[in-house]
PDB file of N, CA and C in Angstrom:
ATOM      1  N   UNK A   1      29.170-116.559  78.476  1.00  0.00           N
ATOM      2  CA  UNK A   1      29.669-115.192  78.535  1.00  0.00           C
ATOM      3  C   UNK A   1      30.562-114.921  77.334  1.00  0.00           C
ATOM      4  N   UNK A   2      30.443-113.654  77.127  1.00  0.00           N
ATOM      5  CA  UNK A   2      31.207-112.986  75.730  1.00  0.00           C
ATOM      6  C   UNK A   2      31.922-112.011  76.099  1.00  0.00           C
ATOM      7  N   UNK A   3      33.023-112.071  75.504  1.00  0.00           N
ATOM      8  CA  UNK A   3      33.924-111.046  75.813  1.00  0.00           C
ATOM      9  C   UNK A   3      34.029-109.976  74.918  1.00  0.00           C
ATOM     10  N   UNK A   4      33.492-108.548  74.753  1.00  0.00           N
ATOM     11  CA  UNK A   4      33.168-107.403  73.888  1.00  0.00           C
ATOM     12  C   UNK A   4      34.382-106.718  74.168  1.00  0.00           C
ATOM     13  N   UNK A   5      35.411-106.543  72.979  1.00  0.00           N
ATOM     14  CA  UNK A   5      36.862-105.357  73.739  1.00  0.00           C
ATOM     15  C   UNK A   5      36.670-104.738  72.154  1.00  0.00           C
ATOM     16  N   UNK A   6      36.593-103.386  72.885  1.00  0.00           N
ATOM     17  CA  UNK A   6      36.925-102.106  71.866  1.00  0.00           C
ATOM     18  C   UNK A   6      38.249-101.586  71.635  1.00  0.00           C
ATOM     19  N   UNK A   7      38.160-100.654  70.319  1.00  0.00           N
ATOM     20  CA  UNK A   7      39.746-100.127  70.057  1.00  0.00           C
ATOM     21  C   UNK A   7      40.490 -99.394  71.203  1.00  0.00           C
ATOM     22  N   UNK A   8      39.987 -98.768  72.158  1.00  0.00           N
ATOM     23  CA  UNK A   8      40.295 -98.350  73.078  1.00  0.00           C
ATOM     24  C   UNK A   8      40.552 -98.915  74.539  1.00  0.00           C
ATOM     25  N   UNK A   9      40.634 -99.908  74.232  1.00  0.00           N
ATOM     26  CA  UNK A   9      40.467-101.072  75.423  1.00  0.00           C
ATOM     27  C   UNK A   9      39.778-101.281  76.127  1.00  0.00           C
ATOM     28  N   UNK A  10      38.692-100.719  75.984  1.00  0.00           N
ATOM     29  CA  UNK A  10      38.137-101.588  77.200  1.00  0.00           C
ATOM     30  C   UNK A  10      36.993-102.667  77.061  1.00  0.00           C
ATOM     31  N   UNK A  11      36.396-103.304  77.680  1.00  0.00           N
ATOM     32  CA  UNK A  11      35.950-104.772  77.941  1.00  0.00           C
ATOM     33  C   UNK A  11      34.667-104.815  78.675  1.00  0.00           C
ATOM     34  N   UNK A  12      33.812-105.152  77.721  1.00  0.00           N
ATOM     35  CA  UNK A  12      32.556-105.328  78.352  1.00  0.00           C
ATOM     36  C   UNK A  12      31.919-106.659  77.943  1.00  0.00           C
ATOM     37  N   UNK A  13      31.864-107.519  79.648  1.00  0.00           N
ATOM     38  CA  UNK A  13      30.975-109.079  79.432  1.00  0.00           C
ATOM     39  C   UNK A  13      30.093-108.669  78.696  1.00  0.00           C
ATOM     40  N   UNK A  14      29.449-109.624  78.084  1.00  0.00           N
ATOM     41  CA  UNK A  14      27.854-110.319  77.399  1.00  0.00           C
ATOM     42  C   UNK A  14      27.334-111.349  77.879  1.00  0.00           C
ATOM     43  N   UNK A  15      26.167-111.491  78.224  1.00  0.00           N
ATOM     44  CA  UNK A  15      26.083-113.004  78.390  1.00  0.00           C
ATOM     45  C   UNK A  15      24.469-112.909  77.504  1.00  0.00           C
ATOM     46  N   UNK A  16      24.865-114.588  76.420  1.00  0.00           N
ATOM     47  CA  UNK A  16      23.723-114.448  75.400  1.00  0.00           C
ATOM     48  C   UNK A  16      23.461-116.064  74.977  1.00  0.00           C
ATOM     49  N   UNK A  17      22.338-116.454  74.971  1.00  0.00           N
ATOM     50  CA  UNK A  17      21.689-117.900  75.360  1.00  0.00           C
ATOM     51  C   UNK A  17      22.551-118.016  73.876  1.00  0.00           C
ATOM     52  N   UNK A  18      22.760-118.660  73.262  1.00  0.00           N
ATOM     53  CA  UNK A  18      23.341-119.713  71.568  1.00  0.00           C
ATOM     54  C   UNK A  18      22.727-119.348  70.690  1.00  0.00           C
ATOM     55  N   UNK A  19      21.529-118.846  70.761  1.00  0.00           N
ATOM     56  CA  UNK A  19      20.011-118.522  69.794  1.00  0.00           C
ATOM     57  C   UNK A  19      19.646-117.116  69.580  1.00  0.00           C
ATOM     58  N   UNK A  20      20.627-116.497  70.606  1.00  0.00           N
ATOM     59  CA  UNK A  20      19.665-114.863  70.789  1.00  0.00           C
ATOM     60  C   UNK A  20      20.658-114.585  69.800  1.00  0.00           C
ATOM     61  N   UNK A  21      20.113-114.075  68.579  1.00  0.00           N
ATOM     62  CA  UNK A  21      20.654-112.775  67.524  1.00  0.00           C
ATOM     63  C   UNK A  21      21.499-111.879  68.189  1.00  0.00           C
ATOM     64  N   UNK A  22      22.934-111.527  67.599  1.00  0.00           N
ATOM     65  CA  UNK A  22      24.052-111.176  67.849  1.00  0.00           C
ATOM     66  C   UNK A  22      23.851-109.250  68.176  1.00  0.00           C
ATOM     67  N   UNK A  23      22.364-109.155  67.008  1.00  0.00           N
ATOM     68  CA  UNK A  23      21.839-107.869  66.981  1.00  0.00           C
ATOM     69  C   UNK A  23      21.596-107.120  68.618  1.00  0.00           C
ATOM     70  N   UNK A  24      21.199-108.451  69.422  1.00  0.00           N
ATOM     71  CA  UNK A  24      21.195-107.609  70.758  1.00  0.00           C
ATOM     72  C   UNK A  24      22.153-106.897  71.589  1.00  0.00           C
ATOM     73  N   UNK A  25      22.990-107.512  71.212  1.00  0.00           N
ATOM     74  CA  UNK A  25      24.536-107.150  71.873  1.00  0.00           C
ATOM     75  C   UNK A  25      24.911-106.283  70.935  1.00  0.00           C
ATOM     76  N   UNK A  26      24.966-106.256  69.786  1.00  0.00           N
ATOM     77  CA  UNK A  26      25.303-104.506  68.857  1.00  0.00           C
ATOM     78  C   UNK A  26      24.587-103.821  69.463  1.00  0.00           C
ATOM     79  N   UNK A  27      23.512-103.368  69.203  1.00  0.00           N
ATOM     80  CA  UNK A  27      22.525-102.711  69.525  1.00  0.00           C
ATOM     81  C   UNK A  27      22.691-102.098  71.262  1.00  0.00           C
ATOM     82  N   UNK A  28      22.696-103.177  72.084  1.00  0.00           N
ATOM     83  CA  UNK A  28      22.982-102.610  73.108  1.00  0.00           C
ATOM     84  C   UNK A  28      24.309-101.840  73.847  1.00  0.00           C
ATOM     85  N   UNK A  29      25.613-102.754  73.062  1.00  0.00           N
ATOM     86  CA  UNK A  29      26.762-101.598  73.168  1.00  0.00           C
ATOM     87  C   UNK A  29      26.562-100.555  72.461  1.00  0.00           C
ATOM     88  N   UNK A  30      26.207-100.378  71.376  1.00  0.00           N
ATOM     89  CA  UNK A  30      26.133 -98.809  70.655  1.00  0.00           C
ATOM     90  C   UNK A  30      25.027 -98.044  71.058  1.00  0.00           C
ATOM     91  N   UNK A  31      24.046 -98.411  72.332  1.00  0.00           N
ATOM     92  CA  UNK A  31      23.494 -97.633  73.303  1.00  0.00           C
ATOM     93  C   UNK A  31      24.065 -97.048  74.150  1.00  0.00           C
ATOM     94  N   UNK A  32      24.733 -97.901  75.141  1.00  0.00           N
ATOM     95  CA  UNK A  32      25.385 -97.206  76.092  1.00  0.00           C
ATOM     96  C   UNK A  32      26.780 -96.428  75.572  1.00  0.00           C
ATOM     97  N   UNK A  33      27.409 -96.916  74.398  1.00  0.00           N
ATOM     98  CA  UNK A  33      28.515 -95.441  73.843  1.00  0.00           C
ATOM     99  C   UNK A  33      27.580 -94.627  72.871  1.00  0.00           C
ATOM    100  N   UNK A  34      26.068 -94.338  72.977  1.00  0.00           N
ATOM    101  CA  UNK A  34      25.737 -93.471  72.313  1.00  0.00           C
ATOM    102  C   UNK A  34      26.050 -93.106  70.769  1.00  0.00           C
ATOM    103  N   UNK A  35      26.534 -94.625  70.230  1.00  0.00           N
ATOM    104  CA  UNK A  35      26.718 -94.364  68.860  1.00  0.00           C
ATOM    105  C   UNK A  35      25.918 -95.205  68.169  1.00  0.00           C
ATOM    106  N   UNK A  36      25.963 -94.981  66.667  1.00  0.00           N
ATOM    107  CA  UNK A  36      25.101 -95.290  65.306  1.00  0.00           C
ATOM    108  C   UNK A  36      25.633 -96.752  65.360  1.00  0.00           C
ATOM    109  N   UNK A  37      24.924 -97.724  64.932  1.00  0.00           N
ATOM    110  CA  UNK A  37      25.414 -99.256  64.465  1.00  0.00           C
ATOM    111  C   UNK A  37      25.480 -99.363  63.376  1.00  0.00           C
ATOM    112  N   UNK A  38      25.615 -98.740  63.083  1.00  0.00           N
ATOM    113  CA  UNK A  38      26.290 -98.586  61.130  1.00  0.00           C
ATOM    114  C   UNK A  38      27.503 -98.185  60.977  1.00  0.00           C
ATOM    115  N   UNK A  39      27.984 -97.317  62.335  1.00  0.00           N
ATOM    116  CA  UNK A  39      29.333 -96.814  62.218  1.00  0.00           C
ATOM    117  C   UNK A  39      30.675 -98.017  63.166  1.00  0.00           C
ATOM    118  N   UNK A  40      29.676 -98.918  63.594  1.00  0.00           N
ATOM    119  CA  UNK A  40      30.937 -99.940  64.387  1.00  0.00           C
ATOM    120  C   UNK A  40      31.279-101.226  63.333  1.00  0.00           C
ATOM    121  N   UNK A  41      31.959-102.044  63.667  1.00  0.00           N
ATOM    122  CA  UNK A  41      32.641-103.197  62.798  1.00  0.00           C
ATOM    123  C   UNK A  41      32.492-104.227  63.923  1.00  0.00           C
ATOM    124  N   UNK A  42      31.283-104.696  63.796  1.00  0.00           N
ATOM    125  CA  UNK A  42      32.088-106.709  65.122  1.00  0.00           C
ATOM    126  C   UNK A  42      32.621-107.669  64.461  1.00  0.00           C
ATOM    127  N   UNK A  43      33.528-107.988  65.067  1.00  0.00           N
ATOM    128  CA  UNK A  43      34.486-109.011  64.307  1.00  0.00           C
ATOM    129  C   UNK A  43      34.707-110.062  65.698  1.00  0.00           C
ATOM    130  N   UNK A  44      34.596-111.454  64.774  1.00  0.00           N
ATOM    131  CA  UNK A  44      34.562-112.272  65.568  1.00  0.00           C
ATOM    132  C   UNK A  44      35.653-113.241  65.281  1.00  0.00           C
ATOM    133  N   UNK A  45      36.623-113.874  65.144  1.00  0.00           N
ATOM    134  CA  UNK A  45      38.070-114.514  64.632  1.00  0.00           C
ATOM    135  C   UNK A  45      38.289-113.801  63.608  1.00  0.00           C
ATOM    136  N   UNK A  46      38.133-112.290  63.258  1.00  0.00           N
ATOM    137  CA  UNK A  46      38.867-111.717  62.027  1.00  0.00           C
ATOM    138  C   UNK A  46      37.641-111.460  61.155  1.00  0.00           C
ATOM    139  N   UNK A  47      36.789-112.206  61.334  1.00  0.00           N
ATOM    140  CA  UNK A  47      35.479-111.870  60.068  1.00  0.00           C
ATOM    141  C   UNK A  47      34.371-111.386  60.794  1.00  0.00           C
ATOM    142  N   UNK A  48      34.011-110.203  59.816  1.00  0.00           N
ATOM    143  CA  UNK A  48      32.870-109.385  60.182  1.00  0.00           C
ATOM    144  C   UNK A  48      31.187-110.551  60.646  1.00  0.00           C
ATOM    145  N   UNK A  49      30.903-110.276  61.924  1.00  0.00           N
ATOM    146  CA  UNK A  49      29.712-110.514  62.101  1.00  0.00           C
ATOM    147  C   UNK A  49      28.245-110.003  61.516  1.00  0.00           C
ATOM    148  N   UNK A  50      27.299-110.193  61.353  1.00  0.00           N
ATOM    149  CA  UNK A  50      26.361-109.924  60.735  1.00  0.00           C
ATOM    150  C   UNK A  50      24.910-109.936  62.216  1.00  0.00           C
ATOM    151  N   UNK A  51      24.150-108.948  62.461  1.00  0.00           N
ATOM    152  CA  UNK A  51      23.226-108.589  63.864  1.00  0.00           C
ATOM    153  C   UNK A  51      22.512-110.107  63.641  1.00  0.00           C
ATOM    154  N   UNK A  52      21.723-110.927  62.559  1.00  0.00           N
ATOM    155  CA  UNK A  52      21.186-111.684  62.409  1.00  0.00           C
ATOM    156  C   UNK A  52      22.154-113.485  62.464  1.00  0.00           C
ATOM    157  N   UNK A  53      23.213-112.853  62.909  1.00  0.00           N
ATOM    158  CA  UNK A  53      23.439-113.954  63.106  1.00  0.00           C
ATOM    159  C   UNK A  53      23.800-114.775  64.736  1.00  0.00           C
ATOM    160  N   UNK A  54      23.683-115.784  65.209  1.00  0.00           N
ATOM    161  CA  UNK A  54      23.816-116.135  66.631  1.00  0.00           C
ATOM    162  C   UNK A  54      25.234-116.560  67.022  1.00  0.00           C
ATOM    163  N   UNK A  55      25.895-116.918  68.305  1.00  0.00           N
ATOM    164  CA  UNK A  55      26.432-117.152  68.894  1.00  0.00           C
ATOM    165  C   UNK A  55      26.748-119.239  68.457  1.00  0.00           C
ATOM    166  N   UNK A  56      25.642-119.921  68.125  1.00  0.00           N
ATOM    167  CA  UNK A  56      25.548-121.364  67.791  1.00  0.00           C
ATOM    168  C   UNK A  56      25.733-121.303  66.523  1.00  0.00           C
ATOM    169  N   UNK A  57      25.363-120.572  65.733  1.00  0.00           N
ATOM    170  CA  UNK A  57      25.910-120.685  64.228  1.00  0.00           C
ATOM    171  C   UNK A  57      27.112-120.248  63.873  1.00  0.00           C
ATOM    172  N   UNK A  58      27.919-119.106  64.717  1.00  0.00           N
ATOM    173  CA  UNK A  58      29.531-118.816  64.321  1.00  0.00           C
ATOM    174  C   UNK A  58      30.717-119.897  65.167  1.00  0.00           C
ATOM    175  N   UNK A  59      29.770-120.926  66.106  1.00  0.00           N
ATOM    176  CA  UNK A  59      30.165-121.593  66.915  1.00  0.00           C
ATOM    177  C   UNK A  59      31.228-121.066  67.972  1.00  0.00           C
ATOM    178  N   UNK A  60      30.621-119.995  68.473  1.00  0.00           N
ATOM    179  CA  UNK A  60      31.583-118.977  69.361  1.00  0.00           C
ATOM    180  C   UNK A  60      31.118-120.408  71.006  1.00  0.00           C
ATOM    181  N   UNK A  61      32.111-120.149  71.214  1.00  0.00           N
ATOM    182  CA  UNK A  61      32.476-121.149  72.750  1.00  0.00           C
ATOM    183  C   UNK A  61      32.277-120.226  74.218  1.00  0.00           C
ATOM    184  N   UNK A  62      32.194-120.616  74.772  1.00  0.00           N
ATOM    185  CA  UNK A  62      31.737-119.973  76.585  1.00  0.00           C
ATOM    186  C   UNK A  62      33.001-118.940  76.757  1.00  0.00           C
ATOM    187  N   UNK A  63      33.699-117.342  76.704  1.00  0.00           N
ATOM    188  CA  UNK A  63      34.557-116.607  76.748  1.00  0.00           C
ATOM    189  C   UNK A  63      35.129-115.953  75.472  1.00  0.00           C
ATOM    190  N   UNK A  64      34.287-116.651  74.025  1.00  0.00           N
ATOM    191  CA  UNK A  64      34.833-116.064  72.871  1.00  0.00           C
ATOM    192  C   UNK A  64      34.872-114.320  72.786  1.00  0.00           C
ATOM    193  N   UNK A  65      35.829-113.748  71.969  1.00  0.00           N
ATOM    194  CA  UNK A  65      36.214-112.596  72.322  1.00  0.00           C
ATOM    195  C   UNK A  65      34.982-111.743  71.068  1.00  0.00           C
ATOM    196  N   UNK A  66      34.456-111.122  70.927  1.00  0.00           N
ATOM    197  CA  UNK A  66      34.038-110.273  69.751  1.00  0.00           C
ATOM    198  C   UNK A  66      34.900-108.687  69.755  1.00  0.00           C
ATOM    199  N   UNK A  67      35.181-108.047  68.600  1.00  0.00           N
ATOM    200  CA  UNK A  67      35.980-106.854  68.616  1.00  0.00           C
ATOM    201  C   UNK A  67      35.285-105.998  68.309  1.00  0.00           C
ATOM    202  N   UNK A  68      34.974-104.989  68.546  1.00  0.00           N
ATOM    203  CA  UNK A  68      33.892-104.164  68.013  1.00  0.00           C
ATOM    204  C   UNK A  68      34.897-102.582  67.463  1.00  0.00           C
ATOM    205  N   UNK A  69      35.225-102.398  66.633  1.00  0.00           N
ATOM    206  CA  UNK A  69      36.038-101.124  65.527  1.00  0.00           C
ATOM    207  C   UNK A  69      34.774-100.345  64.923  1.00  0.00           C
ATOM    208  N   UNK A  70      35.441 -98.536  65.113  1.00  0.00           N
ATOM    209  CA  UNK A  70      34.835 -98.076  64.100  1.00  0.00           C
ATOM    210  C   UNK A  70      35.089 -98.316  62.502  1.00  0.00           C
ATOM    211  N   UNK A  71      33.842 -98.303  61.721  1.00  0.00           N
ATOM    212  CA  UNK A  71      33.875 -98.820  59.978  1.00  0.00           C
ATOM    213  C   UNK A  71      34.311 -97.476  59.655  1.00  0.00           C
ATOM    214  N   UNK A  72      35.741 -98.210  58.776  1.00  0.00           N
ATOM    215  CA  UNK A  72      36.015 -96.378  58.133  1.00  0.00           C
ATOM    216  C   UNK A  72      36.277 -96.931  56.600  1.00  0.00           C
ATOM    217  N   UNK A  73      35.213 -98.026  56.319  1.00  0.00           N
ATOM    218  CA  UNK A  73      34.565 -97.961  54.970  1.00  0.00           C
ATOM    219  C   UNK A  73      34.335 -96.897  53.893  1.00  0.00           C
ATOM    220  N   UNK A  74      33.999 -96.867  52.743  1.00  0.00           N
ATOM    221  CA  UNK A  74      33.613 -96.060  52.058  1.00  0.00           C
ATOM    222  C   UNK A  74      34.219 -94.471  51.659  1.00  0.00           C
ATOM    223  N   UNK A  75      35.191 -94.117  52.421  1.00  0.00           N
ATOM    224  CA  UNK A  75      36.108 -93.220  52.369  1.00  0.00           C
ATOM    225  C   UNK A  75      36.633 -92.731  51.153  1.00  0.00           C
ATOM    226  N   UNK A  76      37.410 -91.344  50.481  1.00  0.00           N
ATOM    227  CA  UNK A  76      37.559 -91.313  49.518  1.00  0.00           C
ATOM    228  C   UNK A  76      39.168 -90.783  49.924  1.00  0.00           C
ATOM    229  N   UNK A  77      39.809 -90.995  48.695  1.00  0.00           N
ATOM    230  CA  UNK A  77      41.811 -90.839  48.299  1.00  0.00           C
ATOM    231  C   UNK A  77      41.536 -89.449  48.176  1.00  0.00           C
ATOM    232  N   UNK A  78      41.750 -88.201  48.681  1.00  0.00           N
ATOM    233  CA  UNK A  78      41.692 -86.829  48.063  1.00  0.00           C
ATOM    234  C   UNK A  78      43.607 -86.385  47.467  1.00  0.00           C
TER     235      UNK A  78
END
């Protein structure tokens, strides 16, 4: 199980075999809040996750937390 907490607090389990691409769990939270996956940030100990990558390769453990932020990237100084 994975622990998904947004800027707004709240907390939604995951549960994802070591192997399944991280992409499922983006993908499926930015379904149910009805938003773009280009516009969120997952962060997993501080560093941005990548959809292609798994749960056994960032060596996330049984309760690891992922953060999911909107990207307010690319912005301009007016």
């Amino acid at each position: 199980m994975f622990l998904l907490r947004t800027c707004d607090g709240s907390e939604v389990l995951f549960k994802l075999q070591g192997t399944t691409l991280l992409k499922k769990l983006m993908m499926v939270y930015c379904d149910k809040k009805s938003m773009d996956i280009e516009q969120i940030v997952f962060l997993f100990e501080g560093r941005r996750i990548r959809g292609k990558q798994t749960p056994k390769e960032l060596e996330m453990r049984n309760g690891g937390e992922i953060i999911a932020i909107p990207d307010v990237s690319g912005g301009s100084l007016a």
